[in-house]
N, C-alpha and C. Protein backbone atom coordinates (compact mmCIF):
# COMPACT_ATOMS: atom_id res chain seq x y z
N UNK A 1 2.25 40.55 -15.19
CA UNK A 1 3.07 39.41 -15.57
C UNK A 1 3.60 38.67 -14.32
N UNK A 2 4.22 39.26 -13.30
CA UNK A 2 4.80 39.03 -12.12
C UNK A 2 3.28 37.59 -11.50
N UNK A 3 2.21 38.62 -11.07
CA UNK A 3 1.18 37.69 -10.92
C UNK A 3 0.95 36.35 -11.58
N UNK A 4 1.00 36.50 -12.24
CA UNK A 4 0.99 35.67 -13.51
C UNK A 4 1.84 34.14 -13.27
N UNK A 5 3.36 34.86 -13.03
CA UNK A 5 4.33 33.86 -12.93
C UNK A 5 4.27 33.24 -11.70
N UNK A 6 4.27 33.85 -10.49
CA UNK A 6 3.44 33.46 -9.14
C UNK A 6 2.27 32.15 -9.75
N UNK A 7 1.53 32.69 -9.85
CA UNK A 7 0.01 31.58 -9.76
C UNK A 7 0.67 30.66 -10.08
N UNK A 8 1.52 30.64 -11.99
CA UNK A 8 1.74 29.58 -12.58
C UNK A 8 2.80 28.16 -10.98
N UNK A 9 3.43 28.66 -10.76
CA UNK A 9 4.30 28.35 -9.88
C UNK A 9 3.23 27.70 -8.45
N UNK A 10 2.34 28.60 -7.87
CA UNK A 10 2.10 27.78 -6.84
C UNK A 10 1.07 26.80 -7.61
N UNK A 11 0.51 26.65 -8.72
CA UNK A 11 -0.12 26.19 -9.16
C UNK A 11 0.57 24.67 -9.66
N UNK A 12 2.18 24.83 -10.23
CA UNK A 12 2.49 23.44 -10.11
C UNK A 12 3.07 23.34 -8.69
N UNK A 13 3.42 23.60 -7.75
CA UNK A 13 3.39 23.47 -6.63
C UNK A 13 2.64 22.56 -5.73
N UNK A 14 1.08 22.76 -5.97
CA UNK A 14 -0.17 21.89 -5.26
C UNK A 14 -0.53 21.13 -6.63
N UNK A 15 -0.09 20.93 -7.69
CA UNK A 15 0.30 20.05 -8.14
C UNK A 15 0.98 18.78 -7.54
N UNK A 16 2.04 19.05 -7.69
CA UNK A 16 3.01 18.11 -7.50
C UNK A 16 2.88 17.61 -5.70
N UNK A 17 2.35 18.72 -5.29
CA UNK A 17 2.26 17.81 -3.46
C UNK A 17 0.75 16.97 -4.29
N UNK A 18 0.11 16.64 -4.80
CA UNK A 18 -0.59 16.06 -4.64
C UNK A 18 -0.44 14.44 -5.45
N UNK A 19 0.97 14.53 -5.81
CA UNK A 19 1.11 13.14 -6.05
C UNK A 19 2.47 12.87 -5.55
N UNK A 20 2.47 12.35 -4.15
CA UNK A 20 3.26 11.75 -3.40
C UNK A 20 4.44 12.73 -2.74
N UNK A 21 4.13 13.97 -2.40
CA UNK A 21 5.25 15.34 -1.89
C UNK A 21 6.31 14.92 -3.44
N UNK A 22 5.86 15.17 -4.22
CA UNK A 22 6.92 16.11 -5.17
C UNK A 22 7.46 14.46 -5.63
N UNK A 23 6.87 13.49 -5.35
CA UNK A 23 8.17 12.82 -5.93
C UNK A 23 7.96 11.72 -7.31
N UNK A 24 6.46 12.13 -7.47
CA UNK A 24 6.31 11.50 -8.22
C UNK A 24 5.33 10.55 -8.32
N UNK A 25 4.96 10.20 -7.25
CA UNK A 25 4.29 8.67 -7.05
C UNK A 25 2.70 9.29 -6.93
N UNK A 26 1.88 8.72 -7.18
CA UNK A 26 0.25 8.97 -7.22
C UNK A 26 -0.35 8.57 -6.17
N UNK A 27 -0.58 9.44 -5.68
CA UNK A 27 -1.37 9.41 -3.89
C UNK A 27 -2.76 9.88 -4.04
N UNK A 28 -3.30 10.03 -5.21
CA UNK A 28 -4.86 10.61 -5.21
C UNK A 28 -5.58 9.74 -4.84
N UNK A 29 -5.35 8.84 -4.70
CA UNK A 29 -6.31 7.68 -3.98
C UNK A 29 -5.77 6.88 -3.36
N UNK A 30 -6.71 6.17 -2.54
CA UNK A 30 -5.85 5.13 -1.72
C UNK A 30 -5.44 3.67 -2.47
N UNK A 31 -5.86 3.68 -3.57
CA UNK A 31 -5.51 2.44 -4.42
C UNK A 31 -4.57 2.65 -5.12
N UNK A 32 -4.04 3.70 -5.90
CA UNK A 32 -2.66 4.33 -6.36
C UNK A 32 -1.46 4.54 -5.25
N UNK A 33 -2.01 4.57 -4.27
CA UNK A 33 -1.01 4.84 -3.04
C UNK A 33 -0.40 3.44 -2.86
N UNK A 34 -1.50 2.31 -3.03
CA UNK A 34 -0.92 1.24 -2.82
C UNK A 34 -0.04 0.21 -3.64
N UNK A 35 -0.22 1.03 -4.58
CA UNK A 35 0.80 0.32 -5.80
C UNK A 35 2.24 0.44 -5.56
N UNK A 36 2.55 -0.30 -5.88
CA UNK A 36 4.44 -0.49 -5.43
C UNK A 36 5.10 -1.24 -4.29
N UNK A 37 6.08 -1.01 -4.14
CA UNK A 37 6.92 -2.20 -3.32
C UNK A 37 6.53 -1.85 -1.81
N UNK A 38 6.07 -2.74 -0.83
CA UNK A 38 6.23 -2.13 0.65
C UNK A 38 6.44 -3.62 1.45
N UNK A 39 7.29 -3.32 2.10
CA UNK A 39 8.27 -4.28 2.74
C UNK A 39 7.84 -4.12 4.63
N UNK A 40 7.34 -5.42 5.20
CA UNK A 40 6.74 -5.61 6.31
C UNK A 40 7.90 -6.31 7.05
N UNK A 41 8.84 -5.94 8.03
CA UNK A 41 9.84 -6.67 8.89
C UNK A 41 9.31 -7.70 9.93
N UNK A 42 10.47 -8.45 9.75
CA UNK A 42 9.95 -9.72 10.58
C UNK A 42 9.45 -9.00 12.36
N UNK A 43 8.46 -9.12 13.08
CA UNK A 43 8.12 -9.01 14.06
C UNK A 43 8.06 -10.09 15.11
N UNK A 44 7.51 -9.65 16.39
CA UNK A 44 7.04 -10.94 17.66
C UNK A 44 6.29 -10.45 18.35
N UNK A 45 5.33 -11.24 18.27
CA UNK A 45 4.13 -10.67 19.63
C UNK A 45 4.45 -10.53 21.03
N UNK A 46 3.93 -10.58 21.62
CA UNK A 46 3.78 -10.22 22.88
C UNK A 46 3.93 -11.87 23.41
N UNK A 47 2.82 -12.84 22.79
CA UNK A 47 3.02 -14.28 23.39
C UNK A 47 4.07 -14.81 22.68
N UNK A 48 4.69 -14.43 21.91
CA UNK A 48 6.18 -15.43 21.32
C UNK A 48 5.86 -15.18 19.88
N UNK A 49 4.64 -15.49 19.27
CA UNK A 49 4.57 -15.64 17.56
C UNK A 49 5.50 -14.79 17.03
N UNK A 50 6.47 -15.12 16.05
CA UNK A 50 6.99 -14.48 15.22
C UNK A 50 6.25 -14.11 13.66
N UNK A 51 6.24 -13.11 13.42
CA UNK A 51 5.92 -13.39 12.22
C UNK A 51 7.15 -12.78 11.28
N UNK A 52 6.92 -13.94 9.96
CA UNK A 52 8.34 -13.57 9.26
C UNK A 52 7.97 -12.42 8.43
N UNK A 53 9.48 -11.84 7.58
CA UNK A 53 9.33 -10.69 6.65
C UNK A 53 8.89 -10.57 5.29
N UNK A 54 8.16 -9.89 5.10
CA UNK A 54 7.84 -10.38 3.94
C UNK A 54 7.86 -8.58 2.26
N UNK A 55 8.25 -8.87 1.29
CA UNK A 55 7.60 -7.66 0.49
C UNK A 55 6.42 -8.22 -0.54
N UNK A 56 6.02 -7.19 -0.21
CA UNK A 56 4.18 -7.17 -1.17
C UNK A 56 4.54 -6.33 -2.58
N UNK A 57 4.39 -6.74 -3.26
CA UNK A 57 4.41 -6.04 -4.80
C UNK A 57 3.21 -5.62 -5.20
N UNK A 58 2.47 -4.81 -4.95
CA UNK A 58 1.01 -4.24 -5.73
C UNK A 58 1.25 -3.73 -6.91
N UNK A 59 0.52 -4.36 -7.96
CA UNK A 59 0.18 -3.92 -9.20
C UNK A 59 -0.88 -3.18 -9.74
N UNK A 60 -1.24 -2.20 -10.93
CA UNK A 60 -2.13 -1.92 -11.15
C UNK A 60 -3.14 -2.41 -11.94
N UNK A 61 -2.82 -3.87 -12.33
CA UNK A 61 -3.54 -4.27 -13.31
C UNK A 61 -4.51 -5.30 -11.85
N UNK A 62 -4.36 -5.41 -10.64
CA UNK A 62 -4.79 -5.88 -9.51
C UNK A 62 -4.25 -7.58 -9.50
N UNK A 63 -3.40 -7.40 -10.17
CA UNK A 63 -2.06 -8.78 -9.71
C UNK A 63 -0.79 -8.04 -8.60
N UNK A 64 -0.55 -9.28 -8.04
CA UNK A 64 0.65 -8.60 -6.84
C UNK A 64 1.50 -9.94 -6.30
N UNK A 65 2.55 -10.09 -5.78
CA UNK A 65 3.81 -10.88 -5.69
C UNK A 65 4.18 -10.51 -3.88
N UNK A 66 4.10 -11.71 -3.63
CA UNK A 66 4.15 -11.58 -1.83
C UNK A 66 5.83 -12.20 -1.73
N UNK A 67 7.04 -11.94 -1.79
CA UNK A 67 8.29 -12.54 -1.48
C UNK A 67 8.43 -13.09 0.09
N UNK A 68 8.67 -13.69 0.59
CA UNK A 68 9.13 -14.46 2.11
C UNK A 68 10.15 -13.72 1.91
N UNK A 69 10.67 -13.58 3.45
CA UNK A 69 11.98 -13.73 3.60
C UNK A 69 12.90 -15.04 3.77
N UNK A 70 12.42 -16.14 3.21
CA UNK A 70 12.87 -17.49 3.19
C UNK A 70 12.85 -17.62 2.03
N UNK A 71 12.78 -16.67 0.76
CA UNK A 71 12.56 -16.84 -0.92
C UNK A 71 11.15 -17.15 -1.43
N UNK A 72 10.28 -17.68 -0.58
CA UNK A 72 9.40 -18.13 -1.18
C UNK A 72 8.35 -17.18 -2.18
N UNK A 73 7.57 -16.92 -3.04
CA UNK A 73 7.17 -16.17 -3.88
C UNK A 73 6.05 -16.50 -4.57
N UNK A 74 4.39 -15.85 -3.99
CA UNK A 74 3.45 -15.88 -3.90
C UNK A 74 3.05 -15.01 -5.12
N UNK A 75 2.21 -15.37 -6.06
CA UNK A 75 1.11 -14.59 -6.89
C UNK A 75 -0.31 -14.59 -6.78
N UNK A 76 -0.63 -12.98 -6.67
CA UNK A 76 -2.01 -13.13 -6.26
C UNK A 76 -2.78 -12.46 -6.94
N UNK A 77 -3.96 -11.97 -6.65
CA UNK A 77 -4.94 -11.20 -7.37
C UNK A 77 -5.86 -10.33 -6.44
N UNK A 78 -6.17 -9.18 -6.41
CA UNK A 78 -6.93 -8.65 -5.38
C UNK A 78 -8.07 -7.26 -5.90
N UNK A 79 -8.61 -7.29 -5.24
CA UNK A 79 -9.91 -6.38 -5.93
C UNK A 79 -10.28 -5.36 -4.85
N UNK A 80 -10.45 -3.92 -5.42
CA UNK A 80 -11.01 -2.98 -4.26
C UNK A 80 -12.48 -3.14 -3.46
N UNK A 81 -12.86 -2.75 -2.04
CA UNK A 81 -14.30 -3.22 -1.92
C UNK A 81 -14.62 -1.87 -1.21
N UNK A 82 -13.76 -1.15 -1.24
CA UNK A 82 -13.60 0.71 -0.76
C UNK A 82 -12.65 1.20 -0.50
N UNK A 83 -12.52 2.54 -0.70
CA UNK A 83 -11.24 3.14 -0.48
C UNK A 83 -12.04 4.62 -0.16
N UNK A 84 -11.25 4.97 0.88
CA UNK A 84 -11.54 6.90 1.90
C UNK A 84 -10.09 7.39 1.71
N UNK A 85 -9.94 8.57 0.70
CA UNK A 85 -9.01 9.57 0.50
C UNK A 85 -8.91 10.26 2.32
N UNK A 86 -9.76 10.65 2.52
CA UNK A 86 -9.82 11.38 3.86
C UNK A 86 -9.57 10.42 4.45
N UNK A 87 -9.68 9.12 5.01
CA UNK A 87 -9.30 8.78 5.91
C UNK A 87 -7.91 8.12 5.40
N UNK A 88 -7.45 7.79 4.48
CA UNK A 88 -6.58 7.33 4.41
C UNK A 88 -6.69 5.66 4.71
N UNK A 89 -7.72 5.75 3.75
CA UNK A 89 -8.05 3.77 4.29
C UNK A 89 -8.68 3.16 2.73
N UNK A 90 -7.99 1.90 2.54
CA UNK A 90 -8.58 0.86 1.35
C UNK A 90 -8.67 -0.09 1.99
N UNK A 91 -10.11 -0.55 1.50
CA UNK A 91 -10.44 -2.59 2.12
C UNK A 91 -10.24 -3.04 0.81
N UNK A 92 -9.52 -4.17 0.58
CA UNK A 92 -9.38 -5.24 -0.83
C UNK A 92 -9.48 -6.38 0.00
N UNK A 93 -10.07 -7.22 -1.14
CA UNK A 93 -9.94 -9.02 -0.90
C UNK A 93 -9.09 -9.21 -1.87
N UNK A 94 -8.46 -10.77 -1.63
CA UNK A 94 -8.04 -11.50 -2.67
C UNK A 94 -9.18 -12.32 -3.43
N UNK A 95 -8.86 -12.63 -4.87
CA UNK A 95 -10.30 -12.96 -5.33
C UNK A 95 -9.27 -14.92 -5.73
N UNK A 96 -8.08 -15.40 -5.10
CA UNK A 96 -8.12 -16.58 -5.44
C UNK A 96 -7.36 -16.92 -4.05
N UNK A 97 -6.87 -18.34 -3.72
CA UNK A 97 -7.14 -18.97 -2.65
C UNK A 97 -5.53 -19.02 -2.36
N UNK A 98 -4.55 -18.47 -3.01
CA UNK A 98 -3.20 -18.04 -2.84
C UNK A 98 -2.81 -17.58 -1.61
N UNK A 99 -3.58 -16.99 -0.96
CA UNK A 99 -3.42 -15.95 0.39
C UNK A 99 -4.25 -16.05 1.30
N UNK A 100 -5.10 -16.52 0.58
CA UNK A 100 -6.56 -16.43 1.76
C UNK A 100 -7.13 -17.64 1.76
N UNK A 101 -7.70 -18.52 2.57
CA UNK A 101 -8.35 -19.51 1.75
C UNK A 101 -10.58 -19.23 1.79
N UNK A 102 -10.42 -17.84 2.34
CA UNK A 102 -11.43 -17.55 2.24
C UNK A 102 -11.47 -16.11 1.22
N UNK A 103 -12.07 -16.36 0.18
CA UNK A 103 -12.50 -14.59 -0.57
C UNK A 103 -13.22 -14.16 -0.19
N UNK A 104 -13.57 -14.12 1.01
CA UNK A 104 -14.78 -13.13 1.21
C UNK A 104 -14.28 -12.20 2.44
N UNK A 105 -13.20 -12.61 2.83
CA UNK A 105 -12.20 -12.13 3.99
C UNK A 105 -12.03 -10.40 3.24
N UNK A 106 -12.14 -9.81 3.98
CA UNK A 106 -11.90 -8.19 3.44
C UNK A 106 -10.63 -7.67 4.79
N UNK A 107 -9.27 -7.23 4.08
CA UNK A 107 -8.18 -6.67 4.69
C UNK A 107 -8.38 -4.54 4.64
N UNK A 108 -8.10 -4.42 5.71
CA UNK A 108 -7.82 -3.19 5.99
C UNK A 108 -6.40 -2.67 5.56
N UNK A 109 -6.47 -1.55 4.87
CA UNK A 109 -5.05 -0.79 5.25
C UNK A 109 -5.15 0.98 4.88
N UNK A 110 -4.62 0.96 6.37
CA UNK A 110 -4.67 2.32 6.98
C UNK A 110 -3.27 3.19 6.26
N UNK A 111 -2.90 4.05 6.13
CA UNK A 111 -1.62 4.96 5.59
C UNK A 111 -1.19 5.57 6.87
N UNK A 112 -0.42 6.09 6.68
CA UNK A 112 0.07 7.42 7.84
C UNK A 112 -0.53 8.59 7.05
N UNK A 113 -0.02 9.76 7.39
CA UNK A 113 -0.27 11.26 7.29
C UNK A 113 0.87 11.21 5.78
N UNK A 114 2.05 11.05 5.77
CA UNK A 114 2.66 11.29 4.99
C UNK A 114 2.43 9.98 3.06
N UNK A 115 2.32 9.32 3.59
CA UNK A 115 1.70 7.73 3.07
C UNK A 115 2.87 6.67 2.55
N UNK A 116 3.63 7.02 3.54
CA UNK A 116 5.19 6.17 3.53
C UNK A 116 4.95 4.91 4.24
N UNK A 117 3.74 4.90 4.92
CA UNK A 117 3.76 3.33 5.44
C UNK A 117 2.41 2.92 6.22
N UNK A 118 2.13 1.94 6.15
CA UNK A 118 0.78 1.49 6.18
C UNK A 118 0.53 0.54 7.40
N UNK A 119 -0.69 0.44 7.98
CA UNK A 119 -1.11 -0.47 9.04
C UNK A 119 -2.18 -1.40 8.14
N UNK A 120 -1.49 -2.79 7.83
CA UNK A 120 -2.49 -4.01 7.15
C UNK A 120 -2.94 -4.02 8.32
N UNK A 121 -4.86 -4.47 8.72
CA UNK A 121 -5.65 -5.00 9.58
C UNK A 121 -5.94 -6.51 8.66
N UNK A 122 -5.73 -7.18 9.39
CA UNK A 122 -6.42 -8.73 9.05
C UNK A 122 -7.40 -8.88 9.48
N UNK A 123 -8.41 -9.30 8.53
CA UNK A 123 -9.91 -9.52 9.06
C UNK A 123 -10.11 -10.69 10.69
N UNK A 124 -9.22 -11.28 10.52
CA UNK A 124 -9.79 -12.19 11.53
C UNK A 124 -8.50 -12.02 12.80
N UNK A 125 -8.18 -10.61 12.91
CA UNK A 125 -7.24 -9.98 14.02
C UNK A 125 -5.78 -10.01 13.40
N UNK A 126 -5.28 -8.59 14.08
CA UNK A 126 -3.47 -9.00 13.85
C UNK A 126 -3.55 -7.28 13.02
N UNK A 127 -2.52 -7.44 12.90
CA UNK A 127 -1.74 -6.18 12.37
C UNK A 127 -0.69 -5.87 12.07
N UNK A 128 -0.15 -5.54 10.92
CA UNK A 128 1.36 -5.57 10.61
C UNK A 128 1.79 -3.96 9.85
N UNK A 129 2.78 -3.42 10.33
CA UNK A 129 2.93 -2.25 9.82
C UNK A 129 4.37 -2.66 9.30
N UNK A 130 3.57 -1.70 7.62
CA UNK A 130 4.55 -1.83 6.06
C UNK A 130 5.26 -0.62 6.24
N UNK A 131 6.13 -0.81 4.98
CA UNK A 131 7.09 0.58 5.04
C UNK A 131 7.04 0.42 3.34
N UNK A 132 6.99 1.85 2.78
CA UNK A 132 6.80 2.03 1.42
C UNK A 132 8.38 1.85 0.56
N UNK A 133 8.51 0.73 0.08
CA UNK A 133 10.17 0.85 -0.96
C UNK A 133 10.57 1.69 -1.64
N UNK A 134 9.67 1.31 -2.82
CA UNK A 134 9.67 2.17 -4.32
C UNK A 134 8.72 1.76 -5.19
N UNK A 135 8.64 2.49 -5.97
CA UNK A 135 7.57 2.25 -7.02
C UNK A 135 7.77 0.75 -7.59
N UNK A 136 8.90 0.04 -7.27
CA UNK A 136 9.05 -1.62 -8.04
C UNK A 136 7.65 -1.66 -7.81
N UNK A 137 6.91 -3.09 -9.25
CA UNK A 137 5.55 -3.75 -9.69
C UNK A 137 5.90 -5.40 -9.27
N UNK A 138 7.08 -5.46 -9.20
CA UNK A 138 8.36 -6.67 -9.27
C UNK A 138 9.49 -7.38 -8.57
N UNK A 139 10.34 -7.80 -8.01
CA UNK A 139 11.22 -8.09 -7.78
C UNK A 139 12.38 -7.81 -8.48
């Protein structure tokens, strides 16, 4: 019985680390990882560019909500074109002209180890590292 109660236990154990350390959130893939609120702070390059702050809303129905930090409030649409569990990497496009004015542009985004925050690659250079909110779909 003892055995028994053991297994049951580490058994929800590696359970539950396998969707988001215990907390809930679905990390089995890199496209579930990316669902929810993640908030990018205003930065500055090296030559002066600022870039402003912005939160990304990923949805699962593959609609998503880009907020400015000036209010402004973007709706978009985006589609997977691969995703690596092991590496911790999804490429999506946007499939309308909201964000991109090219769809054929394919974005990188890398996770960390833990998957609290992400490195966007922009196809045509640049890089912005996100930080994971909460599960918000929304504002």
């Amino acid at each position: 019985m003892h055995r028994f109660v053991v297994l049951v236990l580490f058994s929800l154990i590696v359970l539950s680390a396998g969707c988001g350390e215990g907390t809930g959130r679905d990390t089995s893939t890199p496209m579930q990882t990316l669902i929810g609120h993640w908030r990018f702070p205003p930065e500055t390059e090296e030559d002066g560019w600022k870039w402003p702050g912005w939160d990304y809303y990923y949805r699962e129905d593959f609609t998503g909500l880009k907020l400015s930090e000036d209010g402004d409030i973007t709706e978009f649409k985006w589609k997977v074109v691969t995703q690596n569990l092991k590496t911790r990497t999804i490429e999506y496009k946007y499939l309308d002209a909201t964000l991109s004015d090219d769809d054929s542009l394919i974005y990188e985004v890398r996770f960390t180890e833990d998957f609290n925050s992400i490195y966007l690659n922009y196809p045509k250079g640049g890089q912005r590292r996100g930080h994971y909110v909460d599960a918000a779909q929304k504002p």
